[in-house]
Protein backbone atom coordinates (compact mmCIF):
# COMPACT_ATOMS: atom_id res chain seq x y z
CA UNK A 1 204.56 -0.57 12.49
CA UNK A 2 202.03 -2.20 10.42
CA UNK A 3 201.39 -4.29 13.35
CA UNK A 4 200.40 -1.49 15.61
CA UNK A 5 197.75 -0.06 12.74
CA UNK A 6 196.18 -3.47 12.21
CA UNK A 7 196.11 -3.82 15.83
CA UNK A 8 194.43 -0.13 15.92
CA UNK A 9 191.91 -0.73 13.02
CA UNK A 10 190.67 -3.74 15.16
CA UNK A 11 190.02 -2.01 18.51
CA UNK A 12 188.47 1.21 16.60
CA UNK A 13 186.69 -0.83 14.59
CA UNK A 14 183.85 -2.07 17.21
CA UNK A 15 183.83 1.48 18.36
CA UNK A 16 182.57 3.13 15.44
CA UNK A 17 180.46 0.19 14.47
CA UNK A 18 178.65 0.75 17.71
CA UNK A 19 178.37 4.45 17.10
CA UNK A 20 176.68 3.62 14.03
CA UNK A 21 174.24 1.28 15.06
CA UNK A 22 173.39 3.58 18.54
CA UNK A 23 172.31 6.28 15.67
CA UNK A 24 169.68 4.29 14.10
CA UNK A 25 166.01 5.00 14.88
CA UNK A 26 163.05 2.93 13.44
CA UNK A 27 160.77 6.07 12.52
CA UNK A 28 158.17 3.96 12.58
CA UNK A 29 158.36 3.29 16.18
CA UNK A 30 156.06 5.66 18.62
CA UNK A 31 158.16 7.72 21.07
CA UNK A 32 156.37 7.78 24.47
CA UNK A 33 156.37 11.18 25.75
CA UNK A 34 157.42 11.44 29.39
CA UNK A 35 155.57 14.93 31.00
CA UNK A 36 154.48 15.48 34.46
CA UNK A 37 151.43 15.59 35.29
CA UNK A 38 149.34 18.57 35.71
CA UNK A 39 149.30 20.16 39.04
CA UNK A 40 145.35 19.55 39.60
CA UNK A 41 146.22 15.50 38.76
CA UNK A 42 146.75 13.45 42.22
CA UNK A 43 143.85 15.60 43.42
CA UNK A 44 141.19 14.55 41.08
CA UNK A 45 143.06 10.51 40.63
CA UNK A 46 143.96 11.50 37.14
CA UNK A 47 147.10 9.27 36.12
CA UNK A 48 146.97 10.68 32.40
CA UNK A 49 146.11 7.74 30.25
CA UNK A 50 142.77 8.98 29.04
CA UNK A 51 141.45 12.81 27.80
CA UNK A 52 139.60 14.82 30.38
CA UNK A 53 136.87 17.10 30.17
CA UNK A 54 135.71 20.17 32.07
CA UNK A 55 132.46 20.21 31.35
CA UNK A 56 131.81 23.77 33.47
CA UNK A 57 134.87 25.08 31.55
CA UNK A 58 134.14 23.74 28.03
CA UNK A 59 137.94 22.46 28.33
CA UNK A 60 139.66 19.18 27.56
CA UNK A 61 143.24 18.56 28.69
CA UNK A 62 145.20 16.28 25.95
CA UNK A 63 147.70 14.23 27.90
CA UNK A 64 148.85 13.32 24.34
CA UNK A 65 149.97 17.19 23.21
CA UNK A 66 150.79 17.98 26.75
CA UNK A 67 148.38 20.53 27.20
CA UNK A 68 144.40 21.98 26.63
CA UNK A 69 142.39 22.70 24.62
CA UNK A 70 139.42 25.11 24.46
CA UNK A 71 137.56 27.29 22.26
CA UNK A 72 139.05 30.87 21.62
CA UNK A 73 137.95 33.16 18.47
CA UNK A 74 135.40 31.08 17.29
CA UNK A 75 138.09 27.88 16.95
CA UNK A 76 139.38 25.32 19.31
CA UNK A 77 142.67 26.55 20.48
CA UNK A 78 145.67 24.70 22.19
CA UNK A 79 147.96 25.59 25.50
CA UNK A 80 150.47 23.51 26.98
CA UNK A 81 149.86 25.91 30.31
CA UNK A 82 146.07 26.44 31.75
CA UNK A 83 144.20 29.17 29.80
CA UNK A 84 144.28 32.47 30.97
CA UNK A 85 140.48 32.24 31.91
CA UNK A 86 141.31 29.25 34.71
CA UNK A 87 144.34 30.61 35.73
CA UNK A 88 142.39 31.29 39.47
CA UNK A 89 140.26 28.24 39.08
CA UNK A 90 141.40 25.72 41.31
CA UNK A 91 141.25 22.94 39.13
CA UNK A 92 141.82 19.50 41.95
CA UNK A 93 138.16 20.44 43.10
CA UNK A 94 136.90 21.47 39.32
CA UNK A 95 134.34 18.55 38.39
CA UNK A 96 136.31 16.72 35.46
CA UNK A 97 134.94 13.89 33.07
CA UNK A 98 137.57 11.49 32.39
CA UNK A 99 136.78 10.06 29.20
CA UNK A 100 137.94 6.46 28.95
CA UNK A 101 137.99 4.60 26.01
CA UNK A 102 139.05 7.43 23.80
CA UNK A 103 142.48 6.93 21.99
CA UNK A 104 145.16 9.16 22.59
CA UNK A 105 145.68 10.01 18.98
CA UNK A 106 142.45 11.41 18.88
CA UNK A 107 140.98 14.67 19.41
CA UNK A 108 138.59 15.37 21.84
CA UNK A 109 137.58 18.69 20.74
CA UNK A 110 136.33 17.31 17.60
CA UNK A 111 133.76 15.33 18.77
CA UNK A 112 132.77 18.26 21.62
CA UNK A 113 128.67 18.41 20.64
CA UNK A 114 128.16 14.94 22.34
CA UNK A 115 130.64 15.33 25.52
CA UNK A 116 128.37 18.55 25.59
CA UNK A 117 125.01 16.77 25.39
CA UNK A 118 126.81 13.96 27.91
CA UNK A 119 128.20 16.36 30.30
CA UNK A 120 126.54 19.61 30.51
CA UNK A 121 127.96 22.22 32.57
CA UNK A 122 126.62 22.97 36.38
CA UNK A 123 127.66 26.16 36.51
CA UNK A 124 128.19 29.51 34.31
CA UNK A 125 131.13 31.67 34.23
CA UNK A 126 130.81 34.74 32.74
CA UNK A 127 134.77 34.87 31.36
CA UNK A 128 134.40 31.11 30.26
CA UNK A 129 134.36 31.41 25.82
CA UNK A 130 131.66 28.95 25.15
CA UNK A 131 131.91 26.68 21.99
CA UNK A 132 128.99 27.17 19.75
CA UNK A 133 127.86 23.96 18.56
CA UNK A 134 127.46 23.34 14.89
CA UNK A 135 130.55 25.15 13.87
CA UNK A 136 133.51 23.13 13.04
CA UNK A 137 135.97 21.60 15.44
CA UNK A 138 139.10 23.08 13.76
């Protein structure tokens, strides 16, 4: 009988072993964040390894969060679905600024007076909030 519990110990043994190592996660390690792409994306050659700006919607979309951002009640404000005022905007012919070089774990918004200065906007829509320069990129 002891046989059969030494002979147990050593098959379970591995098992649990495994378990424990499987459990381990380095937290310093980055997790890559797997999202699909926005619908507007193949249309504009967008393959979501850089921030892009609207320029005629005062918008960035953030492949890092997953979403955009874009200035609401006097603050920068964050969707992971288009903003109510582009909902109707078809976004694969919307003239984007895709701004390379800029690290993902950066904000865009916060450095929005010179992508305004940069790219300034073509057109004006009326239901489009407009960031006022000046005021903080919070």
């Amino acid at each position: 009988m002891k046989k059969i519990w030494v002979v147990l110990f050593l098959i379970i043994l591995p098992i649990i072993a495994g378990a424990q190592k499987s459990a381990k996660v380095d937290i310093n390690q980055k997790v890559t964040k797997s999202r699909a792409l926005p619908s507007w994306a193949a249309a504009q050659q967008y393959d979501a390894t850089a921030h892009v700006y609207f320029p005629d919607f005062y918008t960035f979309y953030d492949p890092e969060r997953g979403g955009y951002v874009y200035w609401e009640n006097s603050k920068w404000s964050f969707s992971p679905s288009v903003p109510s005022f582009l909902e109707k905007v078809d976004m694969s012919k919307s003239r984007i600024q895709i701004l390379k070089g800029l690290s993902l774990d950066l904000h865009p918004e916060q450095n929005y007076p010179h992508y305004m200065k940069m790219y300034p906007a073509d057109k004006e829509h009326n239901k489009v909030p407009v960031p006022i320069p000046g005021n903080p990129a919070k």
